[in-house]
Protein backbone atom coordinates (compact mmCIF):
# COMPACT_ATOMS: atom_id res chain seq x y z
CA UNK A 1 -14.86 12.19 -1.07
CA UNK A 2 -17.18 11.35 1.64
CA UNK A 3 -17.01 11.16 5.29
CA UNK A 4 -14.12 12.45 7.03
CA UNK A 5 -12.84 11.80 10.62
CA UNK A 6 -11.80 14.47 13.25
CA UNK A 7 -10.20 14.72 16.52
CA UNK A 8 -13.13 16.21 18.35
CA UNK A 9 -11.59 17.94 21.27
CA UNK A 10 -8.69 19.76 18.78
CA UNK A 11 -8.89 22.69 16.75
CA UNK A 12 -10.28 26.13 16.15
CA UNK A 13 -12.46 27.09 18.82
CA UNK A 14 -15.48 28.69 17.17
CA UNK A 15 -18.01 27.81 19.41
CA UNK A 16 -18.79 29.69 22.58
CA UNK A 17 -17.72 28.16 26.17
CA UNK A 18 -20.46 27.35 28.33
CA UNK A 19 -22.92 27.46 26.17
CA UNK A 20 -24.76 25.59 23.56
CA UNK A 21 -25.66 27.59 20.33
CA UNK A 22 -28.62 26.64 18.30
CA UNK A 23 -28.03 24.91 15.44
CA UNK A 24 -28.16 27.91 13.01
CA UNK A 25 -26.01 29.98 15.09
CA UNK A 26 -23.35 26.93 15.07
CA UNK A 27 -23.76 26.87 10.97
CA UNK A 28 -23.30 30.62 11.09
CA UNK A 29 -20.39 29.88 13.11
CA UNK A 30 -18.70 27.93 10.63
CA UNK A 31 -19.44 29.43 7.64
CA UNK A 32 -17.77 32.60 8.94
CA UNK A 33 -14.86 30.36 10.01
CA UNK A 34 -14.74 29.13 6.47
CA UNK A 35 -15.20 32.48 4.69
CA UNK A 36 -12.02 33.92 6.45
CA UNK A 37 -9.29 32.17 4.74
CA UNK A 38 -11.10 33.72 1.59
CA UNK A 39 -12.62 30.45 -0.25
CA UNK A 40 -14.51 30.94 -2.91
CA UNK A 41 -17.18 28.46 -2.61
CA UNK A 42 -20.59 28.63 -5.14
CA UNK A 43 -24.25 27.91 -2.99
CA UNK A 44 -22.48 26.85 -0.03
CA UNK A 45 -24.70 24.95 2.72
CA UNK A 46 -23.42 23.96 5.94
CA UNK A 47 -25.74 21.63 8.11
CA UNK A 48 -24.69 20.49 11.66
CA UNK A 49 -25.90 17.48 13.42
CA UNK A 50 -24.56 17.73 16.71
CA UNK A 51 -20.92 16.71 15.96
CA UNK A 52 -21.13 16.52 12.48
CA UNK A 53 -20.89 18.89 9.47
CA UNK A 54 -21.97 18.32 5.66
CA UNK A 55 -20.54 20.63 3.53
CA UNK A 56 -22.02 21.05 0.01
CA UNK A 57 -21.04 24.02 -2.86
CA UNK A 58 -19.25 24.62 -6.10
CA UNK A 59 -15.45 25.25 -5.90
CA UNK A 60 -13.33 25.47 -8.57
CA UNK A 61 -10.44 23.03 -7.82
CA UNK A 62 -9.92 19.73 -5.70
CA UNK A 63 -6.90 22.01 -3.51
CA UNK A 64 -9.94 24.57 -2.58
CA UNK A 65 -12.41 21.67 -1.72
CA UNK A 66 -9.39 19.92 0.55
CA UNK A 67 -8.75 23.08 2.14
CA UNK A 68 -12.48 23.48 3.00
CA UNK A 69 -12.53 20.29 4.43
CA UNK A 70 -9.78 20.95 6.44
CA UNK A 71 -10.70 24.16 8.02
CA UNK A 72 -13.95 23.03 8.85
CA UNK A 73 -13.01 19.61 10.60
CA UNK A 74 -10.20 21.29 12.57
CA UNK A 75 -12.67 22.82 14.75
CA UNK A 76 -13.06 21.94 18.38
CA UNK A 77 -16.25 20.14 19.04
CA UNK A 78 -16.42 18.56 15.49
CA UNK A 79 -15.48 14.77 14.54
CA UNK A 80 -16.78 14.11 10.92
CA UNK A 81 -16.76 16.08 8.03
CA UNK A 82 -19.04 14.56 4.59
CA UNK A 83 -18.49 16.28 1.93
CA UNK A 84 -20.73 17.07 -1.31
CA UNK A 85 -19.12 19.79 -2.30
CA UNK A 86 -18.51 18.99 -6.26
CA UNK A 87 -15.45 20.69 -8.17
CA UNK A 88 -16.34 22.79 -11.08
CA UNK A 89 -15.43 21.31 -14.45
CA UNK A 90 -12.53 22.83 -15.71
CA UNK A 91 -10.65 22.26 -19.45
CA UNK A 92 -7.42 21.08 -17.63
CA UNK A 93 -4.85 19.40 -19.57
CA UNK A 94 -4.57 16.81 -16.76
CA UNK A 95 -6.31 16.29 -14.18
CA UNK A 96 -5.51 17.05 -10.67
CA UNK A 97 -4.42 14.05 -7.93
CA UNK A 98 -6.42 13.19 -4.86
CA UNK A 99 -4.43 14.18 -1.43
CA UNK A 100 -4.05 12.35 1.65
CA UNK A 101 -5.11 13.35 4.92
CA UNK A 102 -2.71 13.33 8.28
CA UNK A 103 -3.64 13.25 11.65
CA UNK A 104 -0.76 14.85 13.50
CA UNK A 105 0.53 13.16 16.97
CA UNK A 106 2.33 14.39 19.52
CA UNK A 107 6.14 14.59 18.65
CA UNK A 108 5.18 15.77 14.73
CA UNK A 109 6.74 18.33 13.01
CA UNK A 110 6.51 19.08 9.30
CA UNK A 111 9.52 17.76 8.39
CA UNK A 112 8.76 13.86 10.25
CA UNK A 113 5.67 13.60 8.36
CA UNK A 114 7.27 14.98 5.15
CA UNK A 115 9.70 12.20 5.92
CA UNK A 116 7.15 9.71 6.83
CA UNK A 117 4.56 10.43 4.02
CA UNK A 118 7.28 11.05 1.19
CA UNK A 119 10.51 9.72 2.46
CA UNK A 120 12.05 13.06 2.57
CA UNK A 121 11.85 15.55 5.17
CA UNK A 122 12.66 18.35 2.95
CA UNK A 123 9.83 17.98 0.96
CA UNK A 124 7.94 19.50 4.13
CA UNK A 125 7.11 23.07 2.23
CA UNK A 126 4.83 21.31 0.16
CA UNK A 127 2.87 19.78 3.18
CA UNK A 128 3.02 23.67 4.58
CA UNK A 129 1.58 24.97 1.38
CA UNK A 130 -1.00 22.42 0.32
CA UNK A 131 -2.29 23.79 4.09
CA UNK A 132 -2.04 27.53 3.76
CA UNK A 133 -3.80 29.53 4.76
CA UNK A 134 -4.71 26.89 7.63
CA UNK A 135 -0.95 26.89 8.86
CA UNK A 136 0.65 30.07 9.11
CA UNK A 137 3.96 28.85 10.58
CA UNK A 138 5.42 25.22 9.58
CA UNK A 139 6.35 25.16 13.60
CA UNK A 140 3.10 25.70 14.69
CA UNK A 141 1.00 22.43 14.45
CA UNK A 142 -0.54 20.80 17.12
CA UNK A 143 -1.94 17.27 17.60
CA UNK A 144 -5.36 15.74 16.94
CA UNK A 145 -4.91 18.47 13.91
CA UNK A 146 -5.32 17.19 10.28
CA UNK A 147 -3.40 17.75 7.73
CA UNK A 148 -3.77 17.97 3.80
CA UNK A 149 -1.05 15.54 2.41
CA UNK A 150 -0.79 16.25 -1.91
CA UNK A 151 0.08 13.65 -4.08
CA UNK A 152 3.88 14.37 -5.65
């Protein structure tokens, strides 16, 4: 997928206040932040580069690698994301569709961007579960966040 953007001042804080961790504490850092929403990624490697994380391991579908993504952009302190994490080869019947990515703003809810991005705002569990277990809550978003968007 590449290089993805981030709101750098939004998201998880991970990173200790007042301080600056060395670079393999901050990789440490986000690893474990990965790790706890349970993602099963093969040889991961994180690298950090001041505000920027590469990713790279085996995971076994495009929703996991999106997730990944996800979780480790929306941290506080990080604006770019590149990805080489590769999705292991499956025998799918057909295969699976890219997602979008949303940047919520202030004044989003689920069901405006479901309405936005789909042109129905019921469609907004779909949004809520292509971004478990990110998003507990549907109400509980916040801006500068990004959201997964699947394909219908």
């Amino acid at each position: 997928m590449g290089l993805i953007s981030f709101i750098k001042n939004a998201g998880a804080k991970v990173f200790g206040k007042g301080k600056e961790e060395k670079e393999a504490d901050r990789i440490e850092l986000i690893k474990s932040h990965i790790q706890r929403y349970g993602f099963l990624v093969e040889d991961m490697k994180v690298d950090v580069a001041g505000e920027k994380i590469t990713i790279a391991g085996k995971v076994d579908s495009l929703a996991v690698k999106n997730k990944i993504l996800v979780a480790a952009g929306n941290i506080e302190g990080i604006s770019e994301v590149d990805d080489l994490m590769v999705v292991k080869q499956a025998e799918v019947a057909e295969p699976e569709k890219e997602s979008r990515f949303y940047t919520v703003k202030k004044g989003d809810y689920l069901s405006k961007i479901a309405k936005e991005m789909y042109g129905d705002a019921s469609k907004y569990p779909i949004i809520f579960e292509a971004n478990k277990p990110m998003l507990k809550d549907p109400d509980l978003i916040y801006p500068g966040q990004v959201l997964i968007i699947p394909e219908l």
